[in-house]
PDB file of N, CA and C in Angstrom:
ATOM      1  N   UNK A   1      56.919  -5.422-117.739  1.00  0.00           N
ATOM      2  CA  UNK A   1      56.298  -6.707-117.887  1.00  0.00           C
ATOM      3  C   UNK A   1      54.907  -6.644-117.282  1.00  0.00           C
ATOM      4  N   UNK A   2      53.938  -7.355-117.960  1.00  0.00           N
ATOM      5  CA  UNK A   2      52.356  -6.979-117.254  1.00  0.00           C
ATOM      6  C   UNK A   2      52.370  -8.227-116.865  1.00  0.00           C
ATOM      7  N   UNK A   3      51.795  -7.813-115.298  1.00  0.00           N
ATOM      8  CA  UNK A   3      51.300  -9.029-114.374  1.00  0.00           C
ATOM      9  C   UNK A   3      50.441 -10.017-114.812  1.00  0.00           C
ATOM     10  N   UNK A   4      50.193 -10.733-114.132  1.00  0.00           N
ATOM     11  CA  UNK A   4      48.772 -11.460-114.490  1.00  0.00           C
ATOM     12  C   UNK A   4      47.509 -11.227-114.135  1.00  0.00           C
ATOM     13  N   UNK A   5      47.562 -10.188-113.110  1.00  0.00           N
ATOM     14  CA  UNK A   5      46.229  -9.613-112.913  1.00  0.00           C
ATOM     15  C   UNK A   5      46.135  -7.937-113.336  1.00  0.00           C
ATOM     16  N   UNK A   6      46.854  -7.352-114.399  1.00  0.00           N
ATOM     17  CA  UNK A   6      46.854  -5.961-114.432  1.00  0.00           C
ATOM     18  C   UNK A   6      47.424  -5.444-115.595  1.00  0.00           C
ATOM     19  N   UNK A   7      47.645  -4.146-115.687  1.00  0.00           N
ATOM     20  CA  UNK A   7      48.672  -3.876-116.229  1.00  0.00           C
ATOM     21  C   UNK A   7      49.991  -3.131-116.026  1.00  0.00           C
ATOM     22  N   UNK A   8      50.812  -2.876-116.464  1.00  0.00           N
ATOM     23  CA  UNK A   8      52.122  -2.118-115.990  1.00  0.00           C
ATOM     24  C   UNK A   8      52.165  -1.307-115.159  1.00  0.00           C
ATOM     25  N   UNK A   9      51.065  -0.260-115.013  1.00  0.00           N
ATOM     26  CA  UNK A   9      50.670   0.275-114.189  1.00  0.00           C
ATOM     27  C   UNK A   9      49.832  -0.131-112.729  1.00  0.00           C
ATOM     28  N   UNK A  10      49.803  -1.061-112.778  1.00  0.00           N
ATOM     29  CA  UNK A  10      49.342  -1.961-111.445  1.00  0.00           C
ATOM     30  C   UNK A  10      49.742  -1.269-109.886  1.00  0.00           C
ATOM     31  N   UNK A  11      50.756  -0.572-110.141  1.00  0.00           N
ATOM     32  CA  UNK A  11      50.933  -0.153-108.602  1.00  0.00           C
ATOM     33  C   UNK A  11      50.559   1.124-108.124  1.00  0.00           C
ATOM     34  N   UNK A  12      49.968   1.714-108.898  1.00  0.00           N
ATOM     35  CA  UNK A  12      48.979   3.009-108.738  1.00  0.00           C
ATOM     36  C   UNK A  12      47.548   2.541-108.225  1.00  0.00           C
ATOM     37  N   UNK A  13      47.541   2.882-107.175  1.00  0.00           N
ATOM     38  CA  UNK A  13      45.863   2.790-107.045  1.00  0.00           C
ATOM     39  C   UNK A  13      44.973   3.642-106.937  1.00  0.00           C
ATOM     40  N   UNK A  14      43.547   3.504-107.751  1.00  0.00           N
ATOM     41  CA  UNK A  14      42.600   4.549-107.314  1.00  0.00           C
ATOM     42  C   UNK A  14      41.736   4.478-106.173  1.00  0.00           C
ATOM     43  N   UNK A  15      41.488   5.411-105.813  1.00  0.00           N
ATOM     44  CA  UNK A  15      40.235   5.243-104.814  1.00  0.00           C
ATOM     45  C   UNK A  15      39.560   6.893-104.653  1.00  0.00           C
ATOM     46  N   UNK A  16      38.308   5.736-105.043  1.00  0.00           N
ATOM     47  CA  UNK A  16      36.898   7.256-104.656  1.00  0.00           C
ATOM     48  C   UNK A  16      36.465   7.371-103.615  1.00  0.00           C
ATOM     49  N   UNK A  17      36.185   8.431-103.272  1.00  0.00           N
ATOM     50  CA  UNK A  17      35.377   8.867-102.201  1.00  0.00           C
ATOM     51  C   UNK A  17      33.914   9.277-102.318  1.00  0.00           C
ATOM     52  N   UNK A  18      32.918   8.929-102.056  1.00  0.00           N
ATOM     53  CA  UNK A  18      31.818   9.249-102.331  1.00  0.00           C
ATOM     54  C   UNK A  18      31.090   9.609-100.724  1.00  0.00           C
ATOM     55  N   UNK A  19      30.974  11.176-101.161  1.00  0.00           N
ATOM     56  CA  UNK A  19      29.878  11.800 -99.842  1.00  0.00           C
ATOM     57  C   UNK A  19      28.711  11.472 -99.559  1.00  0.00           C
ATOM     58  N   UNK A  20      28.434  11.194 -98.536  1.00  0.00           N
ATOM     59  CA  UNK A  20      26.964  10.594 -98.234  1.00  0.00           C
ATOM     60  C   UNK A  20      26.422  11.736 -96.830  1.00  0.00           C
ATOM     61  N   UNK A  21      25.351  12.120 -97.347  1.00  0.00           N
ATOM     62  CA  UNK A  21      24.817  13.281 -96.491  1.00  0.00           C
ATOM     63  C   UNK A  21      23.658  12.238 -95.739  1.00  0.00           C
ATOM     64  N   UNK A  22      23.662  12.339 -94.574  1.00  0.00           N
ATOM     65  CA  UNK A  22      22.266  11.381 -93.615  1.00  0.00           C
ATOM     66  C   UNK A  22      21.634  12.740 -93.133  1.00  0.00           C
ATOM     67  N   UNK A  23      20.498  12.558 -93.456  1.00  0.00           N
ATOM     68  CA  UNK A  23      19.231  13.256 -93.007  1.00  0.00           C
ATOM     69  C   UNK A  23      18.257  12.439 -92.131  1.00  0.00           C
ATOM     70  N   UNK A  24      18.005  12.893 -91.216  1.00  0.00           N
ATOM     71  CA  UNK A  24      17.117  12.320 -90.403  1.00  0.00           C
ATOM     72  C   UNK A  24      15.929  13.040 -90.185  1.00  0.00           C
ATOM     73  N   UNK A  25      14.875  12.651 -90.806  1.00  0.00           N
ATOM     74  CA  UNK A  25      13.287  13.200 -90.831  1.00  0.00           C
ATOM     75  C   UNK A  25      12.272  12.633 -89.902  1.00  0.00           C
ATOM     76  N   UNK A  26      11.673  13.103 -89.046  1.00  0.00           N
ATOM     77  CA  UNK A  26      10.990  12.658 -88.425  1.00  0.00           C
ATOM     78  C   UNK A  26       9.474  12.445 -89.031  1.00  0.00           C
ATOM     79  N   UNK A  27       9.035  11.586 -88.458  1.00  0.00           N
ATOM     80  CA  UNK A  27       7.406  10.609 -89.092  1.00  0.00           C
ATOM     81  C   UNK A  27       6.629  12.166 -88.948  1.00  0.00           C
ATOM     82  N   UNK A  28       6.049  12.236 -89.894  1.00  0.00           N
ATOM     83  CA  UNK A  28       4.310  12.940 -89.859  1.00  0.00           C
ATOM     84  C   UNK A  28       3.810  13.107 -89.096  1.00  0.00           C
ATOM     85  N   UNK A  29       2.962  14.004 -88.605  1.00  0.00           N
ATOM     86  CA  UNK A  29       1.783  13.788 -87.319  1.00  0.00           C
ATOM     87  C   UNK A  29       0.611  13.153 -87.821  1.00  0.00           C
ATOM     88  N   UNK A  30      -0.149  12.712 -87.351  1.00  0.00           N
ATOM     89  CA  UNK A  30      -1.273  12.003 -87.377  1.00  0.00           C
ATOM     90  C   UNK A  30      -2.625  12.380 -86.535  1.00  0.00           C
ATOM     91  N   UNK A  31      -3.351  12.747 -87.234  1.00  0.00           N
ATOM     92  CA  UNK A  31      -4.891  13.292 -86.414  1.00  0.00           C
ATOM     93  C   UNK A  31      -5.679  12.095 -86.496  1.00  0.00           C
ATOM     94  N   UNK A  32      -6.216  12.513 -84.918  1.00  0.00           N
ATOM     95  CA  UNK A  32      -7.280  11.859 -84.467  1.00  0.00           C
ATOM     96  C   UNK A  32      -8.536  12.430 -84.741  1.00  0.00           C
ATOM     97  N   UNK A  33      -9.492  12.184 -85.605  1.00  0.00           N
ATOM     98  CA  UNK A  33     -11.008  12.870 -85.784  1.00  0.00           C
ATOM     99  C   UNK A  33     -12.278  12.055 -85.546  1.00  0.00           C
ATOM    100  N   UNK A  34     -12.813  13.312 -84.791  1.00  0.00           N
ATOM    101  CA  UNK A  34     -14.279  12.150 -84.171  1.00  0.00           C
ATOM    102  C   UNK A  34     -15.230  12.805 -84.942  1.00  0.00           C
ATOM    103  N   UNK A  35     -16.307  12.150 -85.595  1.00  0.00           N
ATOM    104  CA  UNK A  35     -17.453  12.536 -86.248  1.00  0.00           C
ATOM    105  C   UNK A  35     -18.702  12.917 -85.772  1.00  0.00           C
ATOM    106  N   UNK A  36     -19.335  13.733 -85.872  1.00  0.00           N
ATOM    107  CA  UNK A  36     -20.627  13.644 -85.265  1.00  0.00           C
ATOM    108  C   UNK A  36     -21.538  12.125 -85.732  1.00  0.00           C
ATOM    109  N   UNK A  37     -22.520  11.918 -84.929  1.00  0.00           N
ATOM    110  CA  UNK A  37     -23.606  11.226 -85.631  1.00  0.00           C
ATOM    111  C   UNK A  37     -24.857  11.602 -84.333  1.00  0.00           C
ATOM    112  N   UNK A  38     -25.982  10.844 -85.229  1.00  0.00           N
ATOM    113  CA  UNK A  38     -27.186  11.557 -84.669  1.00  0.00           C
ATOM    114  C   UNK A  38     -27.910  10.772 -83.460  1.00  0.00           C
ATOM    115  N   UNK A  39     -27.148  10.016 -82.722  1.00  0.00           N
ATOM    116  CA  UNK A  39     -27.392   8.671 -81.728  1.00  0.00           C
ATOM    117  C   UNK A  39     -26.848   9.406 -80.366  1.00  0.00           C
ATOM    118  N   UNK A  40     -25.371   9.390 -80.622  1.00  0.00           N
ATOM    119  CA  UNK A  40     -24.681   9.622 -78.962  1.00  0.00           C
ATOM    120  C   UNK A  40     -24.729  11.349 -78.254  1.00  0.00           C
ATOM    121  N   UNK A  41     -25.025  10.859 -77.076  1.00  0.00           N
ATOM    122  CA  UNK A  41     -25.294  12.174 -76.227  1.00  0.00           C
ATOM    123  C   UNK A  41     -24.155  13.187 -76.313  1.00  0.00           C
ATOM    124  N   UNK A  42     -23.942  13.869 -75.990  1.00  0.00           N
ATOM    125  CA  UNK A  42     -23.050  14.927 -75.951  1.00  0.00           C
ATOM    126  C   UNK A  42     -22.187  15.186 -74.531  1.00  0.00           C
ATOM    127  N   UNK A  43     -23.026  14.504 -73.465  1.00  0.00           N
ATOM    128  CA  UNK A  43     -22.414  14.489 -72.176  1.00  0.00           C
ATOM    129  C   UNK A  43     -21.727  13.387 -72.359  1.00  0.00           C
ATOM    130  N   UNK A  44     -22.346  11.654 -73.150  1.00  0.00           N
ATOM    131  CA  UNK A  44     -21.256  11.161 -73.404  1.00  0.00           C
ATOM    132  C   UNK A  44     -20.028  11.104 -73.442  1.00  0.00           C
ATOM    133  N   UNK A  45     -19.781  11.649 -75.145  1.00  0.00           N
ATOM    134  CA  UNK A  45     -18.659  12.047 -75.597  1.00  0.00           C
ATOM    135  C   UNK A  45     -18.053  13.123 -74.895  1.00  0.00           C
ATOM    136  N   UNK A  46     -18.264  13.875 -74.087  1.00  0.00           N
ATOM    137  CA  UNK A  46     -17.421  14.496 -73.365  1.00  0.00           C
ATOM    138  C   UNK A  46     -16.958  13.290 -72.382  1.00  0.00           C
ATOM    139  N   UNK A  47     -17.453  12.856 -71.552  1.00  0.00           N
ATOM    140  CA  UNK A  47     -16.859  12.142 -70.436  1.00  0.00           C
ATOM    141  C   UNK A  47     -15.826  11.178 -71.256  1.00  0.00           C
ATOM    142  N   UNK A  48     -15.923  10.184 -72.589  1.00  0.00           N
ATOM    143  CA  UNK A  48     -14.902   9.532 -72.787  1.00  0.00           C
ATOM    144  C   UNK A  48     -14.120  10.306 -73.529  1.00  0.00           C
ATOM    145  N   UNK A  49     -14.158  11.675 -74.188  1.00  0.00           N
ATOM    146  CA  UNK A  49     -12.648  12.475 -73.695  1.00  0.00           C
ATOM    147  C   UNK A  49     -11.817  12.429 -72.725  1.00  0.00           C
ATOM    148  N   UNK A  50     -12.783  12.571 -71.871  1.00  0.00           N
ATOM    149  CA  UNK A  50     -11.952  12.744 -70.454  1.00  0.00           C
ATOM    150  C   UNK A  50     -11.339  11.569 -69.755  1.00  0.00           C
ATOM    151  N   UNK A  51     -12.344  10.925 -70.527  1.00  0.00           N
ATOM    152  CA  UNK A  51     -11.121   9.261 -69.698  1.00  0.00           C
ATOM    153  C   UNK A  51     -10.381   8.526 -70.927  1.00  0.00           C
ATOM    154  N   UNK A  52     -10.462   8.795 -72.174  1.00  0.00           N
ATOM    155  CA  UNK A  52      -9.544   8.146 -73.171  1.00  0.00           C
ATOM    156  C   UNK A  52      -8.019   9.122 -73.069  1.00  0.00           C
ATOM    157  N   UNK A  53      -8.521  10.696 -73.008  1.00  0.00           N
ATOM    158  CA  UNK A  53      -7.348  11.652 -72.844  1.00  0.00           C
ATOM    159  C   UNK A  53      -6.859  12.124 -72.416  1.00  0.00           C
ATOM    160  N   UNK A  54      -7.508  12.137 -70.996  1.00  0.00           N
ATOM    161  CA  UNK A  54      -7.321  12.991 -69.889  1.00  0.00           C
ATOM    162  C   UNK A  54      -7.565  14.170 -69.720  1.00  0.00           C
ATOM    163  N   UNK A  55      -8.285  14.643 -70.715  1.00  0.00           N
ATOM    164  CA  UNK A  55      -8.746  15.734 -70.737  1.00  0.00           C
ATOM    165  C   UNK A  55      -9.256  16.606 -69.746  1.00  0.00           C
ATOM    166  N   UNK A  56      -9.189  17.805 -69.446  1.00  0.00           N
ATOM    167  CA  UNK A  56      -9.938  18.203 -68.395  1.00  0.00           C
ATOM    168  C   UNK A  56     -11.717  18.367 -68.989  1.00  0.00           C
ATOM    169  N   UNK A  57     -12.432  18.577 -67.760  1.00  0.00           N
ATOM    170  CA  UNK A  57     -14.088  18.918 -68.109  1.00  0.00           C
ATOM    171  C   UNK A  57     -13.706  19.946 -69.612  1.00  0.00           C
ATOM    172  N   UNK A  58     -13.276  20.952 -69.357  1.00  0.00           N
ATOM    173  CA  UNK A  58     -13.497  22.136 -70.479  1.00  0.00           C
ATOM    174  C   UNK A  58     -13.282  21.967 -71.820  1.00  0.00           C
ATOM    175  N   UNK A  59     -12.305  21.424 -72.024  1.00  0.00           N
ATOM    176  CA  UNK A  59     -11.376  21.165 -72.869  1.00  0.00           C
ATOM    177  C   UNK A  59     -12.385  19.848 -73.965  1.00  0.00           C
ATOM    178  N   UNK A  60     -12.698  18.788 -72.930  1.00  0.00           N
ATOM    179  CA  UNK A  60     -13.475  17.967 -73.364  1.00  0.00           C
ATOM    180  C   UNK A  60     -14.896  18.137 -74.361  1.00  0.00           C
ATOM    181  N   UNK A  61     -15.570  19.354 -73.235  1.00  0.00           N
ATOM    182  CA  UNK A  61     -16.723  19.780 -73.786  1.00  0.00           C
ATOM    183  C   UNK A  61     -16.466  21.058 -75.203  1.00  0.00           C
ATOM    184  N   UNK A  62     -15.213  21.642 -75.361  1.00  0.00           N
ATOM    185  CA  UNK A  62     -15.085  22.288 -75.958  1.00  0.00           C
ATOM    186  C   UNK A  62     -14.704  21.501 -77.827  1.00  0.00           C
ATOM    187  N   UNK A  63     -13.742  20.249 -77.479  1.00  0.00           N
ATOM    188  CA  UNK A  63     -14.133  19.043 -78.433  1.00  0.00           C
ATOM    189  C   UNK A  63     -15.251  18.478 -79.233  1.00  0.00           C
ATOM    190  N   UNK A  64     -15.976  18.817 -77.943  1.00  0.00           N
ATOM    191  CA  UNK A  64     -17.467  17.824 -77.870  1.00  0.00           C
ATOM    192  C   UNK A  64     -18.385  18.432 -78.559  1.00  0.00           C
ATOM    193  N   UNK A  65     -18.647  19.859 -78.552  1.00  0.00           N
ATOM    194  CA  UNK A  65     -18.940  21.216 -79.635  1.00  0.00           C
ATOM    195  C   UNK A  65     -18.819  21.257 -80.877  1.00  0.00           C
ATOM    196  N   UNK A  66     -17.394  21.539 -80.937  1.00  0.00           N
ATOM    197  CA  UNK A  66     -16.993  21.017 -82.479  1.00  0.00           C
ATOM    198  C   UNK A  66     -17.460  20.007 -82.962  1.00  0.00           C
ATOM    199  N   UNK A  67     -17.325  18.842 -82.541  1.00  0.00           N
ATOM    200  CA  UNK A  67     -17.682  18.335 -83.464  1.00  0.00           C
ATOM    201  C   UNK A  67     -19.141  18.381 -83.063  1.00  0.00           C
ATOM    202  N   UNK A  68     -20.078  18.589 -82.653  1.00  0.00           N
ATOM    203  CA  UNK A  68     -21.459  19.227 -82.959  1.00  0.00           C
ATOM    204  C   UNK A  68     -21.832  19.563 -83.852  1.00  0.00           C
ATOM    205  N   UNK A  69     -21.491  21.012 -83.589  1.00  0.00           N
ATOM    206  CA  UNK A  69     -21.403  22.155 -84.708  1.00  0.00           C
ATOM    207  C   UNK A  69     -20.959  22.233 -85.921  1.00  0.00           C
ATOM    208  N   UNK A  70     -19.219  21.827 -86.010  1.00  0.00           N
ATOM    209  CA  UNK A  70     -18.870  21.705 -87.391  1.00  0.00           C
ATOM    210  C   UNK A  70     -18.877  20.285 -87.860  1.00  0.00           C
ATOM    211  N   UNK A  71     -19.332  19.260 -87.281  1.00  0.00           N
ATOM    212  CA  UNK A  71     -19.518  17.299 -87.704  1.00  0.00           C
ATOM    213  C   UNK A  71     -18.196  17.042 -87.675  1.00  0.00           C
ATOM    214  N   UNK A  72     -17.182  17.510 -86.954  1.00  0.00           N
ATOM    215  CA  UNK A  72     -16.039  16.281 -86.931  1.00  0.00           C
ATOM    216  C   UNK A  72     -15.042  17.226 -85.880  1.00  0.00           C
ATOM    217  N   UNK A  73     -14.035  16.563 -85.652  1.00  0.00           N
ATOM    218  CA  UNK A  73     -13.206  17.540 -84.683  1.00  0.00           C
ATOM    219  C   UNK A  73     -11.724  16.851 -84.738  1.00  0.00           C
ATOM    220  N   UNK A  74     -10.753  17.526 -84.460  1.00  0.00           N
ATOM    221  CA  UNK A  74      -9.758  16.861 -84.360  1.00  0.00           C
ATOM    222  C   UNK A  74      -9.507  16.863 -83.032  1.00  0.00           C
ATOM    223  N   UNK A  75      -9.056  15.716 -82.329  1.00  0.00           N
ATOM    224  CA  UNK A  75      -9.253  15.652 -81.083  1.00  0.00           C
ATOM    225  C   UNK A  75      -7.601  15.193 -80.105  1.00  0.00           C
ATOM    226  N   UNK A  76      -7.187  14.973 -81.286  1.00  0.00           N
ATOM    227  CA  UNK A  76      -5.495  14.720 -80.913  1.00  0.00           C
ATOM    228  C   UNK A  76      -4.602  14.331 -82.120  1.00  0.00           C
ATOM    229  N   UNK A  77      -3.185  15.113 -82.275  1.00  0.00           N
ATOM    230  CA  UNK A  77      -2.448  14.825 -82.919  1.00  0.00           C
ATOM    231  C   UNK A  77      -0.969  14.266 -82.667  1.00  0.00           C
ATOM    232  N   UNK A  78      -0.219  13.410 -83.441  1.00  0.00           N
ATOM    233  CA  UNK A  78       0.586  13.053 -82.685  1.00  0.00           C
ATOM    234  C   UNK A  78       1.096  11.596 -83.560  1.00  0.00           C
ATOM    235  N   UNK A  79       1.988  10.820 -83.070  1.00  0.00           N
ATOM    236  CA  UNK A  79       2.800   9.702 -83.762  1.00  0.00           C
ATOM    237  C   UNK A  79       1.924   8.983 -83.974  1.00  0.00           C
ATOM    238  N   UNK A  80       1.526   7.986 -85.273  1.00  0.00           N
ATOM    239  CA  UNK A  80       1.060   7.384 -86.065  1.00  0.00           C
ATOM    240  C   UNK A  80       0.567   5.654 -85.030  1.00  0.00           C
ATOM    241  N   UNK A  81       1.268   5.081 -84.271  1.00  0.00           N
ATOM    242  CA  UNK A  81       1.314   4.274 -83.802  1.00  0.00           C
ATOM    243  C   UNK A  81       0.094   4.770 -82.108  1.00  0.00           C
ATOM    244  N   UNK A  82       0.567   5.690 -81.491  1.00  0.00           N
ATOM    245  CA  UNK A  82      -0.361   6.161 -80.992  1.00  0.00           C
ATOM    246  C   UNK A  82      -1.662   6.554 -81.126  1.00  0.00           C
ATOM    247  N   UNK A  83      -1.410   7.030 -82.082  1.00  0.00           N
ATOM    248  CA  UNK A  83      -3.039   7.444 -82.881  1.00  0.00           C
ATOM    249  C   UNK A  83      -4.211   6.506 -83.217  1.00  0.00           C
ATOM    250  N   UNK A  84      -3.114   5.376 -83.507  1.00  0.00           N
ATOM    251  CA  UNK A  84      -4.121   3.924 -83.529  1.00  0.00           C
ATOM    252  C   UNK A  84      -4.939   3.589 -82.983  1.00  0.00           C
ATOM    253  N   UNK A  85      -3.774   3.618 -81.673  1.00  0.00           N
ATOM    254  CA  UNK A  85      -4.088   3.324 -80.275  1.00  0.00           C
ATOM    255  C   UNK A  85      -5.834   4.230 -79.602  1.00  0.00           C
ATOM    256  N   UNK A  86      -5.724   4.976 -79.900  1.00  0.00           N
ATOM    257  CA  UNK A  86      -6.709   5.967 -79.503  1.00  0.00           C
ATOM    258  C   UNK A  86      -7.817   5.544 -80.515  1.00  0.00           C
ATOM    259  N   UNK A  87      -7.944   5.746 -81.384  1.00  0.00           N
ATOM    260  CA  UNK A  87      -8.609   5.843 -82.626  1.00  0.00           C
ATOM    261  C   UNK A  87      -9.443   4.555 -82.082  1.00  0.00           C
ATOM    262  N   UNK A  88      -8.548   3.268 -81.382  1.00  0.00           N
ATOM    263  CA  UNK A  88      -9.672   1.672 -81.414  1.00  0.00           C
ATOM    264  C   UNK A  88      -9.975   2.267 -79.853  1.00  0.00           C
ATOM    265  N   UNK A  89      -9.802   3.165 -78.642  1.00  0.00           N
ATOM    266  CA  UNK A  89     -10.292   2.881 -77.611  1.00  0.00           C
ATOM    267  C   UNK A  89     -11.409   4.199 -78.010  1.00  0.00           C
ATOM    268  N   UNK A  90     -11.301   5.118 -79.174  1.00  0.00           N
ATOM    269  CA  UNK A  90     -11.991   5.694 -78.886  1.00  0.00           C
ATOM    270  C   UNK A  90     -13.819   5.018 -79.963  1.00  0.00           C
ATOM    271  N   UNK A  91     -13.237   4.217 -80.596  1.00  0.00           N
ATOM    272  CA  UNK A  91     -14.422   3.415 -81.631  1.00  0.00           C
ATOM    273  C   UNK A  91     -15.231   2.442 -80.827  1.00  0.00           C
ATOM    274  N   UNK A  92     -13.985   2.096 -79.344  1.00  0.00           N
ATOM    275  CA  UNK A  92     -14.495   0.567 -78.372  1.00  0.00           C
ATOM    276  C   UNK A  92     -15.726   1.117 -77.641  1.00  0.00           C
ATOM    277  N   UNK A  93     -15.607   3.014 -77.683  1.00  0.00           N
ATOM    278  CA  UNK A  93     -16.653   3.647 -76.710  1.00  0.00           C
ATOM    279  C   UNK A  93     -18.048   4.003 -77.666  1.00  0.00           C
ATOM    280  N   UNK A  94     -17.775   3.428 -78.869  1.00  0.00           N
ATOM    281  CA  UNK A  94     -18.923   3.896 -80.041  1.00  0.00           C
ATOM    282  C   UNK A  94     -19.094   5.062 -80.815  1.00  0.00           C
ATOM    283  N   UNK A  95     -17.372   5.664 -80.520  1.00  0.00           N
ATOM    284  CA  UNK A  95     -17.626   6.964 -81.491  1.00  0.00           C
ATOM    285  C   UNK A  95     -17.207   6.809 -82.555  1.00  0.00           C
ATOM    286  N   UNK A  96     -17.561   7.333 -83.775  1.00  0.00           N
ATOM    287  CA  UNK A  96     -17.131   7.368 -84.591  1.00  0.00           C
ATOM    288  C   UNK A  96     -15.711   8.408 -85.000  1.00  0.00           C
ATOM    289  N   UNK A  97     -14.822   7.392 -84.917  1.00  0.00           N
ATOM    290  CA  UNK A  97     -13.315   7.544 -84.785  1.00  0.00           C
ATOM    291  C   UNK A  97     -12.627   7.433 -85.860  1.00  0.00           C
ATOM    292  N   UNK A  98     -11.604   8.312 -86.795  1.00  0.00           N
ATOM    293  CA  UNK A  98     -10.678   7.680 -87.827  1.00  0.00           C
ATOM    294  C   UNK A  98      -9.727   8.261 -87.544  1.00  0.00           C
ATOM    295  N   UNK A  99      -8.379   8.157 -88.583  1.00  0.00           N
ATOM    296  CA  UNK A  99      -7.499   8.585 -88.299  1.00  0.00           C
ATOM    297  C   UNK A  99      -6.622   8.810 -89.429  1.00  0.00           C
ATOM    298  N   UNK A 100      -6.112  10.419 -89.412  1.00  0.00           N
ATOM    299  CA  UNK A 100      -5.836  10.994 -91.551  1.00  0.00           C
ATOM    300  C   UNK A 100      -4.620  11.928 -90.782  1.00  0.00           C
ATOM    301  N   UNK A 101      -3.764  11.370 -91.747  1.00  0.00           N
ATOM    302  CA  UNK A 101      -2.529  12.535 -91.557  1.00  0.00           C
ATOM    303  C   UNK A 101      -2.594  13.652 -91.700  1.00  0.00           C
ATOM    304  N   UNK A 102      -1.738  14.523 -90.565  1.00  0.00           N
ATOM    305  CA  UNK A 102      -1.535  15.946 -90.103  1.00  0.00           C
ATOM    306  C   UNK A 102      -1.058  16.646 -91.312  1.00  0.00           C
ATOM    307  N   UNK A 103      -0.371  17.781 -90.691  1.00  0.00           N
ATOM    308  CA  UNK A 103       0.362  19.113 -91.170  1.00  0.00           C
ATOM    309  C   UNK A 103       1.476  18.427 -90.777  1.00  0.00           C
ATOM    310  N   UNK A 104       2.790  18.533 -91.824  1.00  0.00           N
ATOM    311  CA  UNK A 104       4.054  18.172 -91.441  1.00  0.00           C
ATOM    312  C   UNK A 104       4.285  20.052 -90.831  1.00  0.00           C
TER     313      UNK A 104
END
Protein backbone atom coordinates (compact mmCIF):
# COMPACT_ATOMS: atom_id res chain seq x y z
CA UNK A 1 0.00 0.00 0.00
CA UNK A 2 1.69 3.53 -0.83
CA UNK A 3 1.72 6.01 1.90
CA UNK A 4 0.76 9.37 1.55
CA UNK A 5 3.98 10.80 1.48
CA UNK A 6 5.99 8.08 -0.66
CA UNK A 7 6.14 5.15 -2.16
CA UNK A 8 6.23 1.40 -1.16
CA UNK A 9 9.52 1.67 -0.78
CA UNK A 10 9.46 4.45 1.78
CA UNK A 11 11.47 2.70 4.38
CA UNK A 12 14.76 2.63 2.64
CA UNK A 13 16.60 5.64 3.04
CA UNK A 14 19.25 7.38 1.10
CA UNK A 15 21.86 9.43 2.24
CA UNK A 16 24.92 11.17 0.57
CA UNK A 17 27.90 12.04 1.73
CA UNK A 18 29.63 14.77 0.18
CA UNK A 19 33.55 15.49 0.94
CA UNK A 20 34.48 18.84 1.62
CA UNK A 21 38.27 19.52 1.61
CA UNK A 22 39.04 23.17 3.74
CA UNK A 23 42.06 24.81 2.63
CA UNK A 24 43.30 27.53 4.41
CA UNK A 25 45.41 30.17 2.36
CA UNK A 26 46.96 32.80 3.79
CA UNK A 27 46.52 36.74 2.44
CA UNK A 28 49.34 37.95 -0.04
CA UNK A 29 52.16 40.06 1.03
CA UNK A 30 51.97 43.53 0.34
CA UNK A 31 54.91 46.03 -0.51
CA UNK A 32 55.59 49.12 0.73
CA UNK A 33 57.38 51.45 -2.11
CA UNK A 34 58.85 54.84 -1.69
CA UNK A 35 59.58 56.89 -4.82
CA UNK A 36 62.21 59.13 -5.44
CA UNK A 37 61.35 62.81 -6.19
CA UNK A 38 63.51 65.78 -6.76
CA UNK A 39 62.54 68.01 -3.43
CA UNK A 40 63.37 65.76 -0.24
CA UNK A 41 66.84 65.42 1.23
CA UNK A 42 68.24 62.16 1.54
CA UNK A 43 69.25 62.54 5.24
CA UNK A 44 65.57 63.11 5.52
CA UNK A 45 64.26 60.09 4.29
CA UNK A 46 66.67 58.18 6.04
CA UNK A 47 65.81 59.48 9.50
CA UNK A 48 61.89 58.80 8.88
CA UNK A 49 62.93 55.22 8.09
CA UNK A 50 64.25 55.08 11.14
CA UNK A 51 61.43 56.36 13.10
CA UNK A 52 58.40 55.01 10.92
CA UNK A 53 60.44 51.40 11.04
CA UNK A 54 62.77 51.21 13.29
CA UNK A 55 65.20 50.80 11.24
CA UNK A 56 68.68 50.91 12.17
CA UNK A 57 71.10 54.04 10.68
CA UNK A 58 72.42 51.42 7.90
CA UNK A 59 69.73 49.74 6.85
CA UNK A 60 67.82 53.07 6.53
CA UNK A 61 70.44 54.74 4.44
CA UNK A 62 70.85 51.67 2.42
CA UNK A 63 66.78 52.13 1.50
CA UNK A 64 67.43 55.65 1.10
CA UNK A 65 70.01 54.76 -1.96
CA UNK A 66 67.82 52.74 -3.70
CA UNK A 67 65.53 54.54 -4.07
CA UNK A 68 68.03 57.30 -5.28
CA UNK A 69 69.60 55.40 -7.63
CA UNK A 70 67.04 53.04 -8.94
CA UNK A 71 63.64 55.84 -8.22
CA UNK A 72 61.71 53.63 -5.95
CA UNK A 73 62.51 51.02 -3.26
CA UNK A 74 60.68 48.57 -1.51
CA UNK A 75 60.90 49.38 1.92
CA UNK A 76 58.67 46.78 3.73
CA UNK A 77 56.63 43.83 3.06
CA UNK A 78 54.05 42.28 4.89
CA UNK A 79 49.98 42.01 5.70
CA UNK A 80 47.86 44.26 3.67
CA UNK A 81 46.23 46.09 6.64
CA UNK A 82 49.64 47.00 7.97
CA UNK A 83 50.97 48.21 4.95
CA UNK A 84 48.31 50.84 4.96
CA UNK A 85 49.22 51.72 8.02
CA UNK A 86 52.75 52.65 6.99
CA UNK A 87 52.10 53.73 3.55
CA UNK A 88 49.72 57.02 5.40
CA UNK A 89 52.57 57.59 8.20
CA UNK A 90 54.99 57.29 5.65
CA UNK A 91 52.99 60.01 2.96
CA UNK A 92 52.13 62.16 6.61
CA UNK A 93 56.21 62.64 6.42
CA UNK A 94 55.92 63.79 2.56
CA UNK A 95 57.23 60.83 0.89
CA UNK A 96 56.02 59.65 -1.78
CA UNK A 97 54.49 56.35 -0.58
CA UNK A 98 52.20 53.53 -2.33
CA UNK A 99 51.41 50.33 -1.83
CA UNK A 100 51.26 47.09 -4.76
CA UNK A 101 51.12 43.53 -3.97
CA UNK A 102 54.07 41.18 -3.28
CA UNK A 103 55.37 37.74 -4.41
CA UNK A 104 52.97 35.12 -3.01
Amino acid sequence: MMGWFGSAASGVSESTETEQETRTRLAPPWNVVVRDDPVTLMSYVTRVFIRVFGYTEIKAKRLMMEVHHKGRAIVWTGAREEAEVYVQKLQGHHLLASLEPGQE
